[in-house]
N, C-alpha and C. Protein backbone atom coordinates (compact mmCIF):
# COMPACT_ATOMS: atom_id res chain seq x y z
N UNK A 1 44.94 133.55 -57.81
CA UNK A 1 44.39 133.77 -56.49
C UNK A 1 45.53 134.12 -55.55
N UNK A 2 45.01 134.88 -55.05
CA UNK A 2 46.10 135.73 -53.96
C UNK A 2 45.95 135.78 -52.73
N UNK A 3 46.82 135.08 -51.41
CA UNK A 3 46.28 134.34 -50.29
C UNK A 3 47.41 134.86 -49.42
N UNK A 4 46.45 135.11 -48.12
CA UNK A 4 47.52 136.05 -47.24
C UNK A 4 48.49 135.36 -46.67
N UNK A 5 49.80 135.91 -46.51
CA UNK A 5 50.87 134.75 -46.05
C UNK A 5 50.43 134.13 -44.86
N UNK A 6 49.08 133.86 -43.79
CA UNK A 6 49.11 133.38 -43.04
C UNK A 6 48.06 132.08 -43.27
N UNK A 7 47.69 132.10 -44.14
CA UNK A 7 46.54 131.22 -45.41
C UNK A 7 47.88 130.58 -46.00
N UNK A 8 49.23 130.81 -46.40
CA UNK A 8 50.11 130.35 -47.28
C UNK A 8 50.59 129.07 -46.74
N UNK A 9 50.73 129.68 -45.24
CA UNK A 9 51.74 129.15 -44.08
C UNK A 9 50.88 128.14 -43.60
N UNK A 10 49.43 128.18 -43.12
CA UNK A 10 48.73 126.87 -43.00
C UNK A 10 48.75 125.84 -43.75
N UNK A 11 48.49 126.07 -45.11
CA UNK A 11 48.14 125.08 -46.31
C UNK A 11 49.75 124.26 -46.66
N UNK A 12 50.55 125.09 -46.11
CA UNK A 12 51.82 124.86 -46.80
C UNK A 12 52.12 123.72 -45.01
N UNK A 13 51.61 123.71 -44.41
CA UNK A 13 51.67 122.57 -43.26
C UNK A 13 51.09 121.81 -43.10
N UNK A 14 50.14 122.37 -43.70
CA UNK A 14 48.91 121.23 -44.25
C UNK A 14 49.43 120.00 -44.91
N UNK A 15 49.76 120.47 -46.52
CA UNK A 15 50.68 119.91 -47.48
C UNK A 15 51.73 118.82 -46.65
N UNK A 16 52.46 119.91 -45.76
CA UNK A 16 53.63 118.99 -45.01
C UNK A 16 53.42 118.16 -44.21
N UNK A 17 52.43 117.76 -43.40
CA UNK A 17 51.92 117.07 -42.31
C UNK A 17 50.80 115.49 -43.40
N UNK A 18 50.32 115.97 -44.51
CA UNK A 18 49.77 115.27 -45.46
C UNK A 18 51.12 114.32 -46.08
N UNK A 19 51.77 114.69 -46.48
CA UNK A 19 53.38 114.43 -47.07
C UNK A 19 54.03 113.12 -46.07
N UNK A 20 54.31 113.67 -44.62
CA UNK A 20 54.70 112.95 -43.53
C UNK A 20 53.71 112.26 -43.63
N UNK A 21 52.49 111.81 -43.31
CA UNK A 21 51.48 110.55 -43.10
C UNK A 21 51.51 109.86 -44.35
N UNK A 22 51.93 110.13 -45.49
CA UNK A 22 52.25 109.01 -46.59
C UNK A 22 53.42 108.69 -46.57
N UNK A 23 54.18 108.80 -46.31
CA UNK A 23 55.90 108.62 -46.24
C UNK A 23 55.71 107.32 -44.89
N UNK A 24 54.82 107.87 -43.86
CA UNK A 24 55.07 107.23 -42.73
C UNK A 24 54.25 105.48 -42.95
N UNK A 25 53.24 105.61 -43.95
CA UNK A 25 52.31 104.31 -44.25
C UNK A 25 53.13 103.50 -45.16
N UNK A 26 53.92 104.08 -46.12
CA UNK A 26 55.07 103.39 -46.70
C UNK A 26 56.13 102.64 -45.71
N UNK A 27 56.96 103.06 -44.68
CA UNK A 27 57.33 102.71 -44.09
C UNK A 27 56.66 101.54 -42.99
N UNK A 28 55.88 101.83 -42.81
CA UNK A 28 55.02 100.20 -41.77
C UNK A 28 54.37 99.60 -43.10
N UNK A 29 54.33 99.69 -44.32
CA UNK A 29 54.36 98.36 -45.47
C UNK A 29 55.13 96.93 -44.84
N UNK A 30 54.17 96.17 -44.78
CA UNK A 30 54.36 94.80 -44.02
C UNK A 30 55.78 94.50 -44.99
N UNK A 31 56.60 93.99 -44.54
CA UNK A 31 58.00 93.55 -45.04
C UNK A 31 58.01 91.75 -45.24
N UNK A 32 59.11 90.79 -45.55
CA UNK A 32 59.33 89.68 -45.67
C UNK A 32 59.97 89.32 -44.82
N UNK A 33 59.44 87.68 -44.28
CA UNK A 33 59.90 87.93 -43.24
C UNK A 33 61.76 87.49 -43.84
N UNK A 34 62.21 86.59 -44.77
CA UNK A 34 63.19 86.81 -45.42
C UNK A 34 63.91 87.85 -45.30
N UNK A 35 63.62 89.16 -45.44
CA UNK A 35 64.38 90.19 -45.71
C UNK A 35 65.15 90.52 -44.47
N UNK A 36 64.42 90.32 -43.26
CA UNK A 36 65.12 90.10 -41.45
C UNK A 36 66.23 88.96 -41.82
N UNK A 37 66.08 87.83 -42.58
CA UNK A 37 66.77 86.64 -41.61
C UNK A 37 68.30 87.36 -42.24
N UNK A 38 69.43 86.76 -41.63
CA UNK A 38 70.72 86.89 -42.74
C UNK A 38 70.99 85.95 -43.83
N UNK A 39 71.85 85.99 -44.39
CA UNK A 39 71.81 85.34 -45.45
C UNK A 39 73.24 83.97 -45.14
N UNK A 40 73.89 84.31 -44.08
CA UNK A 40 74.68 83.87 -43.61
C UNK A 40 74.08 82.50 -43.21
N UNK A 41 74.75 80.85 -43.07
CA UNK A 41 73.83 80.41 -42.20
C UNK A 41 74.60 80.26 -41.16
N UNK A 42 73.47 80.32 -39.69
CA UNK A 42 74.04 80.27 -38.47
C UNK A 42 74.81 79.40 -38.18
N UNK A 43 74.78 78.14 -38.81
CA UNK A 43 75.44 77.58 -38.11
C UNK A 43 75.62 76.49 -36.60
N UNK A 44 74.19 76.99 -35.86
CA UNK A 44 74.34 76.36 -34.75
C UNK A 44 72.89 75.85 -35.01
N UNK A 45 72.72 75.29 -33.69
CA UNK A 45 71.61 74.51 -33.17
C UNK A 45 71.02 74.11 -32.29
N UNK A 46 70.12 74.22 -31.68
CA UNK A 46 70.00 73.48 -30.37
C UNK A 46 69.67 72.08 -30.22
N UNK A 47 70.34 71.92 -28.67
CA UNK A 47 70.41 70.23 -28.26
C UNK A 47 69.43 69.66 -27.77
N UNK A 48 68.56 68.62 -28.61
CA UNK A 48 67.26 68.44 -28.09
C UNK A 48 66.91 66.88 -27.20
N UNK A 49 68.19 66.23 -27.34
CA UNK A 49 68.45 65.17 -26.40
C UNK A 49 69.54 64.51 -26.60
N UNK A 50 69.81 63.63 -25.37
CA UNK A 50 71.11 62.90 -25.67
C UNK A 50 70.55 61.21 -25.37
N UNK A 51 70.25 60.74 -26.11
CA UNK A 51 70.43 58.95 -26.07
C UNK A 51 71.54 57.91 -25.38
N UNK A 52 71.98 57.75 -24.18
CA UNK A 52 72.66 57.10 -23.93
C UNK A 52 72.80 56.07 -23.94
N UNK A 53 73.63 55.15 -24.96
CA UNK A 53 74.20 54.01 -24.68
C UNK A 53 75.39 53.27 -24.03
N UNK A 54 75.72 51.82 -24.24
CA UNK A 54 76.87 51.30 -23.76
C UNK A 54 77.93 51.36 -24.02
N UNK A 55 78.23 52.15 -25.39
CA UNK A 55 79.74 52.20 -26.29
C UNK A 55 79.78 53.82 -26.78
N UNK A 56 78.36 54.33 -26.67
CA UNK A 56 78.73 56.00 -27.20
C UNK A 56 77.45 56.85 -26.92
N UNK A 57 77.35 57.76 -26.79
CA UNK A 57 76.50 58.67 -26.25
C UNK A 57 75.85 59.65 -27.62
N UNK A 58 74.76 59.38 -27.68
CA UNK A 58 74.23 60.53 -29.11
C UNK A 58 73.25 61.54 -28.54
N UNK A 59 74.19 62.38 -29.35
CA UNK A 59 73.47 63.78 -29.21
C UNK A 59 72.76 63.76 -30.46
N UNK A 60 71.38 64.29 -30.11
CA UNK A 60 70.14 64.98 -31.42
C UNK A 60 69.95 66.34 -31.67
N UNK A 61 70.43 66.67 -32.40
CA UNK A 61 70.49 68.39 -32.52
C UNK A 61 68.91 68.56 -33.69
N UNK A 62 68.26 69.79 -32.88
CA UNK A 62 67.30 70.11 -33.61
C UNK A 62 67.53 71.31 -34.75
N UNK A 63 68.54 70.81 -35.95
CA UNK A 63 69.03 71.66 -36.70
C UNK A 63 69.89 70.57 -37.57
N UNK A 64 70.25 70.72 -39.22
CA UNK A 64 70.94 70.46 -39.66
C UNK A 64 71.38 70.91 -41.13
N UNK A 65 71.03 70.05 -42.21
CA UNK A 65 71.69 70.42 -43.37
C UNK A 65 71.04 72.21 -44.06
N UNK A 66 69.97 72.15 -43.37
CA UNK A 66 69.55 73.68 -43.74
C UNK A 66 70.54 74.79 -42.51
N UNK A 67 70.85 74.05 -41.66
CA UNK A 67 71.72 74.93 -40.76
C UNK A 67 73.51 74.90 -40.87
N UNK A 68 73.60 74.23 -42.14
CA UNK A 68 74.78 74.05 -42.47
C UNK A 68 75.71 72.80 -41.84
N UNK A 69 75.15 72.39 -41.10
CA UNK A 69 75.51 71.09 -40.40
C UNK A 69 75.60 69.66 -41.54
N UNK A 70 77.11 69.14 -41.65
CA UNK A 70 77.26 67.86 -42.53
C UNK A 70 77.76 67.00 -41.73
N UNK A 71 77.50 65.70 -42.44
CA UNK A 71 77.86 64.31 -41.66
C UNK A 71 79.82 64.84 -41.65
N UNK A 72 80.26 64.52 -40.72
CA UNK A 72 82.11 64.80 -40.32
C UNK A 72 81.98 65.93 -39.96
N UNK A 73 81.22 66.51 -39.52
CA UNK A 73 81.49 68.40 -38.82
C UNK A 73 81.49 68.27 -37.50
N UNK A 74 83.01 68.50 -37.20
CA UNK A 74 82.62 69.27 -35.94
C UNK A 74 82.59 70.32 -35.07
N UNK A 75 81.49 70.39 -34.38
CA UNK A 75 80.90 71.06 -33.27
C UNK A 75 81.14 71.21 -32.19
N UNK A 76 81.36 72.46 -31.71
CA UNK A 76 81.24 72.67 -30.00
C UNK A 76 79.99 72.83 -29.26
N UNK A 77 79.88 72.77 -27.91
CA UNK A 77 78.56 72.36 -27.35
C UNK A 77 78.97 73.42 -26.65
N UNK A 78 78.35 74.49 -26.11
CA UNK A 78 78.07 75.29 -25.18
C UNK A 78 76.89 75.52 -24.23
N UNK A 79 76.64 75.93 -23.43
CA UNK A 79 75.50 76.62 -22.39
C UNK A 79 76.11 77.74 -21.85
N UNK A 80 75.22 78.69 -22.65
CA UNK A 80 75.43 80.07 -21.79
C UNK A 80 76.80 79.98 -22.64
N UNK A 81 77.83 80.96 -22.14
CA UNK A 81 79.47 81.27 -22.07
C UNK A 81 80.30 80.50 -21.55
N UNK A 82 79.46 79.11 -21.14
CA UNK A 82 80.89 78.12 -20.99
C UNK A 82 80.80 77.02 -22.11
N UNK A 83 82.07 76.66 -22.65
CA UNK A 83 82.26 75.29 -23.52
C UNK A 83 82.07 73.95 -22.76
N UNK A 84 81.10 73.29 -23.20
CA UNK A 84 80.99 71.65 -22.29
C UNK A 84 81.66 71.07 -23.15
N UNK A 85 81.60 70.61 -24.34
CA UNK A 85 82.44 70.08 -24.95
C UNK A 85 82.36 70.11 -26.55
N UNK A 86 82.60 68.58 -27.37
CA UNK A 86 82.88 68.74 -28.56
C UNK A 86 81.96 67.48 -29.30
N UNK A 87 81.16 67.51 -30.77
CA UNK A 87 80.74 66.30 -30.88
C UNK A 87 81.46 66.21 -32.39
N UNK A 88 81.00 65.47 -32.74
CA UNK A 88 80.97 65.11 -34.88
C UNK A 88 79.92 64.45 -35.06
N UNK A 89 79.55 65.17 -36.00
CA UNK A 89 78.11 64.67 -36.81
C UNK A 89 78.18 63.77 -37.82
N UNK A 90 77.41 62.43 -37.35
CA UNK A 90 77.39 61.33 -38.01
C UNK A 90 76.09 61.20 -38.97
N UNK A 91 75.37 62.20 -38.70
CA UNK A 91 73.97 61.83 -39.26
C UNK A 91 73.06 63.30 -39.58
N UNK A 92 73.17 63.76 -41.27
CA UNK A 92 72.32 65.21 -40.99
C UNK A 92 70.99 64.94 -42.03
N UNK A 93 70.13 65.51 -41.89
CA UNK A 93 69.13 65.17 -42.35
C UNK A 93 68.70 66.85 -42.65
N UNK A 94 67.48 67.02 -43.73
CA UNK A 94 67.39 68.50 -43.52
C UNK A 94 67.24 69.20 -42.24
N UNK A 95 66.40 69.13 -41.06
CA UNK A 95 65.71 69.56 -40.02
C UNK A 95 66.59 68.94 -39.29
N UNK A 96 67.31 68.07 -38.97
CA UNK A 96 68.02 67.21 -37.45
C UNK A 96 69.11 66.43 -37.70
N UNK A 97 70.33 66.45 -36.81
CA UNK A 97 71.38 65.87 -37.14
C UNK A 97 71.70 64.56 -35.39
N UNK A 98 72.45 64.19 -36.11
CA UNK A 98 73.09 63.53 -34.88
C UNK A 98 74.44 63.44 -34.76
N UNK A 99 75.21 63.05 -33.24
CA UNK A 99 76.60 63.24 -33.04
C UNK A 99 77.01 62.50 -32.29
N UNK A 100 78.19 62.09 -32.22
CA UNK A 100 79.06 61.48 -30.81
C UNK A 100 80.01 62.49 -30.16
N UNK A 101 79.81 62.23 -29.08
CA UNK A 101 80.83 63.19 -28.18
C UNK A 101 81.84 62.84 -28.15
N UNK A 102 82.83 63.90 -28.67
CA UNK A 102 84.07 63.54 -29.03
C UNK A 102 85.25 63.79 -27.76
N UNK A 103 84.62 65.49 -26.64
CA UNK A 103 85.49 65.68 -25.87
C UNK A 103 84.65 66.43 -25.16
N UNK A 104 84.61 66.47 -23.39
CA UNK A 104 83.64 66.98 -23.27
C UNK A 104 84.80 67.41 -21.53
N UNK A 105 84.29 68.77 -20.97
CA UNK A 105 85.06 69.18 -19.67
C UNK A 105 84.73 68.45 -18.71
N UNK A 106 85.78 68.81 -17.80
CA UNK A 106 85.58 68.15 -16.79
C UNK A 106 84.01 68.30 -15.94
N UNK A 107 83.63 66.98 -15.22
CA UNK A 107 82.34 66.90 -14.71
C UNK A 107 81.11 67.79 -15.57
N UNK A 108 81.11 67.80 -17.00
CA UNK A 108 80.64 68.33 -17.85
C UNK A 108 79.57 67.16 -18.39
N UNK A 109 78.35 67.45 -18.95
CA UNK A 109 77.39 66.38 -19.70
C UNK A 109 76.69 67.92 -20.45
N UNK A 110 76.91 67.29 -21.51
CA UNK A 110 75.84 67.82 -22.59
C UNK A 110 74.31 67.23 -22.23
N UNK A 111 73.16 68.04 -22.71
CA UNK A 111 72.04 68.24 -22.00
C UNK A 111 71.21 69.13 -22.90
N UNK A 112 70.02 68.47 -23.11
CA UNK A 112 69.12 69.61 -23.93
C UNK A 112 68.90 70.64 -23.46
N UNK A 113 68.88 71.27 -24.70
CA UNK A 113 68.77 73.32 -24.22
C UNK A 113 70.49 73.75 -24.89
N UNK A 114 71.48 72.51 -24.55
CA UNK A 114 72.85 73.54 -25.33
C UNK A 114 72.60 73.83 -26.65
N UNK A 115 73.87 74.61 -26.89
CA UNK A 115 73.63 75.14 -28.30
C UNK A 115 74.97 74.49 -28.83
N UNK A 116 74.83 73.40 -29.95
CA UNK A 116 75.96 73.13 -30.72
C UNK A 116 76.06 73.72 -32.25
N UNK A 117 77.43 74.41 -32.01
CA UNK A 117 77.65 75.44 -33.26
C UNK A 117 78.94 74.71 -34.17
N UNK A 118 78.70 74.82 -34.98
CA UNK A 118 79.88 74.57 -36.11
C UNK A 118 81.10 75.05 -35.62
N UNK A 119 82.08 74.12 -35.49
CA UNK A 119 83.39 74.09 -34.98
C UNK A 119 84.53 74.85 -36.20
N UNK A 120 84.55 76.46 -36.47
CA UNK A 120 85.52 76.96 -37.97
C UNK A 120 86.99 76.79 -37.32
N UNK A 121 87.97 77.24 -38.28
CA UNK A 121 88.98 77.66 -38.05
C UNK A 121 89.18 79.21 -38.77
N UNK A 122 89.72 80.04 -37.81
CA UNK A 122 90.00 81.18 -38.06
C UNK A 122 91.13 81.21 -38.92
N UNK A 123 91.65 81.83 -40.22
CA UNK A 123 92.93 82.06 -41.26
C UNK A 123 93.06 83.37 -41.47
N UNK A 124 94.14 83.76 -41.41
CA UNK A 124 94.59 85.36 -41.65
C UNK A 124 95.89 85.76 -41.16
């Protein structure tokens, strides 16, 4: 069958526009949500209260041994881009750890909502 090049040129966009809408349904294929997270662990956590007592102050972090957090780690406490201070984790559990404040800035209090992250050392 023999089809005028302007019959060629439709079908042949046809084809191409058919092509693109399967390519494009592959691509929005629902994904895992796994495949987003990193594989890295973060590392941090947020501060979900502080218990004050008469001899030491505990922080409850809502994060732990799945966040890489172990009993002797320590952590810096931040809000926002400033450092408040420093704790060590006495207590990790999978989901929640706990800490004592080890060093904390001036007129500074840790406070739920910070984020305490694993304290590394940089080598190189």
């Amino acid at each position: 069958m023999h089809l005028p090049p302007v019959l060629r040129i439709s079908y042949s966009v046809a084809w191409l526009i058919l092509g693109a809408m399967t390519c494009s349904s592959v691509v929005r294929a629902e994904v895992p949500d796994f495949v987003r997270e990193s594989v890295y662990s973060p590392n941090a956590a947020l501060v979900t209260h502080v218990i004050a007592s008469h001899s030491a102050d505990i922080v409850i972090i809502d994060g732990g041994l799945k966040q890489g957090l172990r009993r002797g780690m320590v952590c810096s406490v931040s809000r926002g881009l400033q450092a408040i201070g420093e704790i060590i984790i006495i207590e990790s559990r999978s989901d929640r750890s706990a800490g004592l404040i080890l060093e904390l800035a001036e007129d500074a209090t840790i406070t739920a909502g910070d984020i305490a992250r694993l304290k590394t050392i940089q080598t190189s």
